[in-house]
N, C-alpha and C. Protein backbone atom coordinates (compact mmCIF):
# COMPACT_ATOMS: atom_id res chain seq x y z
N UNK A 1 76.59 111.76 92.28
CA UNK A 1 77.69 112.71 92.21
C UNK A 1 78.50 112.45 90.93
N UNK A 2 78.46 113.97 89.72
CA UNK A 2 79.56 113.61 89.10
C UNK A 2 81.13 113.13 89.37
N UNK A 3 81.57 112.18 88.66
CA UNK A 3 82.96 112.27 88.73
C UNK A 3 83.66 112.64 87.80
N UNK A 4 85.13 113.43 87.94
CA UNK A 4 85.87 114.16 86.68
C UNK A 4 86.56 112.97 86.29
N UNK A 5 87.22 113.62 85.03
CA UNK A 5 88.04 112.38 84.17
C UNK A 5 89.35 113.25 84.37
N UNK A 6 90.48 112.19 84.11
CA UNK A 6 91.83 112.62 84.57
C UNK A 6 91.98 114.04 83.53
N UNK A 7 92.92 114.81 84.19
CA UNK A 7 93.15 115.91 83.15
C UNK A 7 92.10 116.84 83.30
N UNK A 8 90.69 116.59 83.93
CA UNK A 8 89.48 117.98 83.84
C UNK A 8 90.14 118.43 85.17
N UNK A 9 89.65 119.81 84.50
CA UNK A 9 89.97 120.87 85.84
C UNK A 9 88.16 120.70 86.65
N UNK A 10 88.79 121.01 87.95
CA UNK A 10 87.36 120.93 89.17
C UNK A 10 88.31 122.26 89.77
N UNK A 11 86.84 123.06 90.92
CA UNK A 11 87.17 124.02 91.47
C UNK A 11 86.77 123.41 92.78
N UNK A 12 87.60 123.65 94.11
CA UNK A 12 87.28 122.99 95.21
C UNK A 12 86.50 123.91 95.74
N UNK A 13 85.40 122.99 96.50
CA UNK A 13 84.50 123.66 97.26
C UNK A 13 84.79 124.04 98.83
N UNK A 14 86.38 123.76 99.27
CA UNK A 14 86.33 124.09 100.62
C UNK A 14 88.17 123.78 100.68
N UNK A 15 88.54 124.51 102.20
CA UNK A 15 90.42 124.88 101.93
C UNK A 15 90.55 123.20 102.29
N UNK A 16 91.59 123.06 101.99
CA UNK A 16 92.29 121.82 102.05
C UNK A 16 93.08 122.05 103.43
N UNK A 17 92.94 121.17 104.38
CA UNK A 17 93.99 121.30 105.51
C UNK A 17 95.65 121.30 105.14
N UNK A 18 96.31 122.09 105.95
CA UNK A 18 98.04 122.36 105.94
C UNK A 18 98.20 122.20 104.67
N UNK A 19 97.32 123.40 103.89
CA UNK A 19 98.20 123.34 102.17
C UNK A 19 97.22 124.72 102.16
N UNK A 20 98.20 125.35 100.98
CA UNK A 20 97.53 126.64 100.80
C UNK A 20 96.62 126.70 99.86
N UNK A 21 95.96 125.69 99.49
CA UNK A 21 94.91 125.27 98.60
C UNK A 21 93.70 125.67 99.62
N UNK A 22 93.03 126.49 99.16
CA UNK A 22 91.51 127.20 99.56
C UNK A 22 90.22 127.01 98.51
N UNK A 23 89.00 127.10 99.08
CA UNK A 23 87.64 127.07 98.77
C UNK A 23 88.08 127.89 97.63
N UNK A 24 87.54 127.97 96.03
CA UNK A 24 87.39 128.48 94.85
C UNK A 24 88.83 128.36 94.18
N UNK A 25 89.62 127.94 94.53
CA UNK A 25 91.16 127.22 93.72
C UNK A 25 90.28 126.50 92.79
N UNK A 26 91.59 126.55 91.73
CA UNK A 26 91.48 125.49 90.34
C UNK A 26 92.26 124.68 90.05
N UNK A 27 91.91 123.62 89.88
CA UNK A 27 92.93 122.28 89.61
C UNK A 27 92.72 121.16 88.74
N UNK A 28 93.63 120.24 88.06
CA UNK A 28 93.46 119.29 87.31
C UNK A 28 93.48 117.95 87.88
N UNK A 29 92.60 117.10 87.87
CA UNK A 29 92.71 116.15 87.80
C UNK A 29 94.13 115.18 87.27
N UNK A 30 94.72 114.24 88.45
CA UNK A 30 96.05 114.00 87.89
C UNK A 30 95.76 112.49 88.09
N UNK A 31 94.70 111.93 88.89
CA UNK A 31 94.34 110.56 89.20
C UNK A 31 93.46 110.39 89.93
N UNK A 32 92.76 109.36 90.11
CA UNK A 32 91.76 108.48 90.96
C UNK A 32 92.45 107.73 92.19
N UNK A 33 91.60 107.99 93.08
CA UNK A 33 92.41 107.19 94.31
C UNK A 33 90.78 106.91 94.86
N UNK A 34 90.96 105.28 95.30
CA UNK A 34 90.27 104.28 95.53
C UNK A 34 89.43 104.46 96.76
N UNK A 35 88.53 104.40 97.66
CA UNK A 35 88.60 104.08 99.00
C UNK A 35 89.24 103.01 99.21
N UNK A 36 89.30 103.78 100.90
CA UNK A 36 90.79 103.08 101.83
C UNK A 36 89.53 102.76 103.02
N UNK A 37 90.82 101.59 104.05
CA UNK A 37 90.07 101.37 105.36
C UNK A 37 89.37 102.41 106.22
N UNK A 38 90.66 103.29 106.15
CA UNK A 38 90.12 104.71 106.82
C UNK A 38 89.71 106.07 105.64
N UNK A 39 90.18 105.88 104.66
CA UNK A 39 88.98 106.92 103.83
C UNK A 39 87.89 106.20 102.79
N UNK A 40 87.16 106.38 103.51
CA UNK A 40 85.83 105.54 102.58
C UNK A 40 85.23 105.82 101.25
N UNK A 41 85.86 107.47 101.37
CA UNK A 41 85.29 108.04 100.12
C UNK A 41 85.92 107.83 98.75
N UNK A 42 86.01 107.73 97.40
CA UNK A 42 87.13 107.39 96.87
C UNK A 42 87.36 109.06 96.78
N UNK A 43 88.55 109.26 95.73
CA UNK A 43 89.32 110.45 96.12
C UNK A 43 89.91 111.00 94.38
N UNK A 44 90.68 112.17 94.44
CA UNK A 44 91.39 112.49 93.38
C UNK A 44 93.08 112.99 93.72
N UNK A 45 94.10 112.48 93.11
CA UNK A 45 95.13 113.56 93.21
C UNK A 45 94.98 114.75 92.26
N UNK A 46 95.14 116.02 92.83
CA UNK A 46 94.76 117.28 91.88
C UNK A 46 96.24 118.50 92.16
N UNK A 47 96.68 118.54 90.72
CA UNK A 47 97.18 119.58 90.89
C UNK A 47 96.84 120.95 90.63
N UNK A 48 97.02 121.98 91.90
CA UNK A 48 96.18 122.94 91.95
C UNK A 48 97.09 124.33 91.64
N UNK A 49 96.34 125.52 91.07
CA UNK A 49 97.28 126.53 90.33
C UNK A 49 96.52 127.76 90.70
N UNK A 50 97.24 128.53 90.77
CA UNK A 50 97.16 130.18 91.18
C UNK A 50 98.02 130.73 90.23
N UNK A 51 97.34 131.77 89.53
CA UNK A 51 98.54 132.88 88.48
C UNK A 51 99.00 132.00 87.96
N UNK A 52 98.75 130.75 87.31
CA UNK A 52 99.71 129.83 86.00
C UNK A 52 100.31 129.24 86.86
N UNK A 53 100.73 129.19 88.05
CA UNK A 53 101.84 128.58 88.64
C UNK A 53 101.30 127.48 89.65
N UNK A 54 102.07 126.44 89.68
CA UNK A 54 101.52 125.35 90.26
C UNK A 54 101.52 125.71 91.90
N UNK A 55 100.33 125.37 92.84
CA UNK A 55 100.55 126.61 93.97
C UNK A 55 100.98 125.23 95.27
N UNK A 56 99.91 123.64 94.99
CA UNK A 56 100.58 122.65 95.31
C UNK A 56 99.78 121.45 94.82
N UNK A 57 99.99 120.09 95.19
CA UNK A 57 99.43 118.76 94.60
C UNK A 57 99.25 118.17 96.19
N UNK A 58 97.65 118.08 95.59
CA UNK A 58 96.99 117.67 96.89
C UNK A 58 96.24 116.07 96.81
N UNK A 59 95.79 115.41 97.62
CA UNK A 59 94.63 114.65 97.64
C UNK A 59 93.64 114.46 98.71
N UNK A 60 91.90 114.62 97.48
CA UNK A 60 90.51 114.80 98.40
C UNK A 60 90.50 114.22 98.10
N UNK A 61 88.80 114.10 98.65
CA UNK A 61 87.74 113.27 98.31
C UNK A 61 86.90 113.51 97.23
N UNK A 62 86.13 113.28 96.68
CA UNK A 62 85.93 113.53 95.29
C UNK A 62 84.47 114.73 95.78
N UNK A 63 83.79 114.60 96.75
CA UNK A 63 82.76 115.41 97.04
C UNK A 63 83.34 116.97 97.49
N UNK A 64 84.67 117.10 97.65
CA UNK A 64 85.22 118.21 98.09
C UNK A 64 85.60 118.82 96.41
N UNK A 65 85.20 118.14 95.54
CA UNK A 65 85.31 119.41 94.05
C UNK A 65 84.04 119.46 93.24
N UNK A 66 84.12 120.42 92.57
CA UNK A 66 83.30 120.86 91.89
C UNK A 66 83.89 120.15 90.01
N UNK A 67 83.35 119.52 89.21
CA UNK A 67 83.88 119.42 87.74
C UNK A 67 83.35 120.60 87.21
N UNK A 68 84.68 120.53 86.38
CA UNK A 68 84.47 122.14 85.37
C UNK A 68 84.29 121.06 83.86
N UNK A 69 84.08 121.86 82.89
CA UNK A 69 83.78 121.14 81.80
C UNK A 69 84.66 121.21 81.40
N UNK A 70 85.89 122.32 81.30
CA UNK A 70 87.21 121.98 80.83
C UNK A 70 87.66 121.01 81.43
N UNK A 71 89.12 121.12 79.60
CA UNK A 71 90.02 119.82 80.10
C UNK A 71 91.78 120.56 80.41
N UNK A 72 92.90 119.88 80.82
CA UNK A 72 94.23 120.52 80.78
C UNK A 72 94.17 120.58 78.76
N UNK A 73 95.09 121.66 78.30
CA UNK A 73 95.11 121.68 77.16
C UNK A 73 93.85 122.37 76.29
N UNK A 74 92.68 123.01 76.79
CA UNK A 74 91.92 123.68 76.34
C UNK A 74 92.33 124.91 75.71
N UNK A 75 91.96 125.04 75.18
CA UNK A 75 92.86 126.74 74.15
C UNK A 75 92.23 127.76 74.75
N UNK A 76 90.56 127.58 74.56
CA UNK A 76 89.62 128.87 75.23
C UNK A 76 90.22 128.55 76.36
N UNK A 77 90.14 127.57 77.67
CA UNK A 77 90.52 127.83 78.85
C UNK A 77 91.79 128.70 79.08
N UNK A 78 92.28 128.15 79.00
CA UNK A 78 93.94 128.62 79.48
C UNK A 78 94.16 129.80 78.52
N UNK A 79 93.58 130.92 77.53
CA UNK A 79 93.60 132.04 77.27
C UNK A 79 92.74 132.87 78.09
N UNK A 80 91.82 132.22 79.29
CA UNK A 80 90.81 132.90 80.09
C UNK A 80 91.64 132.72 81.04
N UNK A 81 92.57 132.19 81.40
CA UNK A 81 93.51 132.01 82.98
C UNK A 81 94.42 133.24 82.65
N UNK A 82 95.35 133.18 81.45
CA UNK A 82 95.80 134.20 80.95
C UNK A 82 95.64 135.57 81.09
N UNK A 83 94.43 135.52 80.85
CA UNK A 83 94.21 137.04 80.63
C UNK A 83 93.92 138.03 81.86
């Protein structure tokens, strides 16, 4: 399984429980989070965006995203969110 680097945007593959983060959202990578006793998987904090606007800041598991090849700060990207 790829893993993203801080700052790449990933698209989640499925909704996030009690957050309005859903299957095909886009988000950045904001950190790495380790496995735990009870989550085995290691994980990402991601902040996730709808219409430019931050919609909330979540944390998965790293198999619940997809890596995009963009990074935050891409010029082509964020003129394709834009538009």
């Amino acid at each position: 399984m790829k893993t993203a680097t801080l700052f790449q945007w990933v698209e989640l593959k499925q909704d996030v429980p009690n957050s309005l983060v859903k299957a095909g959202n886009r988000g950045v990578v904001l950190d790495h989070l380790n496995p735990t006793k009870t989550q085995l998987e290691p994980g990402y904090i991601l902040e996730v965006f709808a219409d430019g606007e931050t919609l909330d800041v979540v944390s998965v598991p790293i198999s619940w995203v997809n890596p995009l090849p963009e990074t935050w700060g891409n010029v082509e990207y964020d003129a394709r969110q834009t538009a």
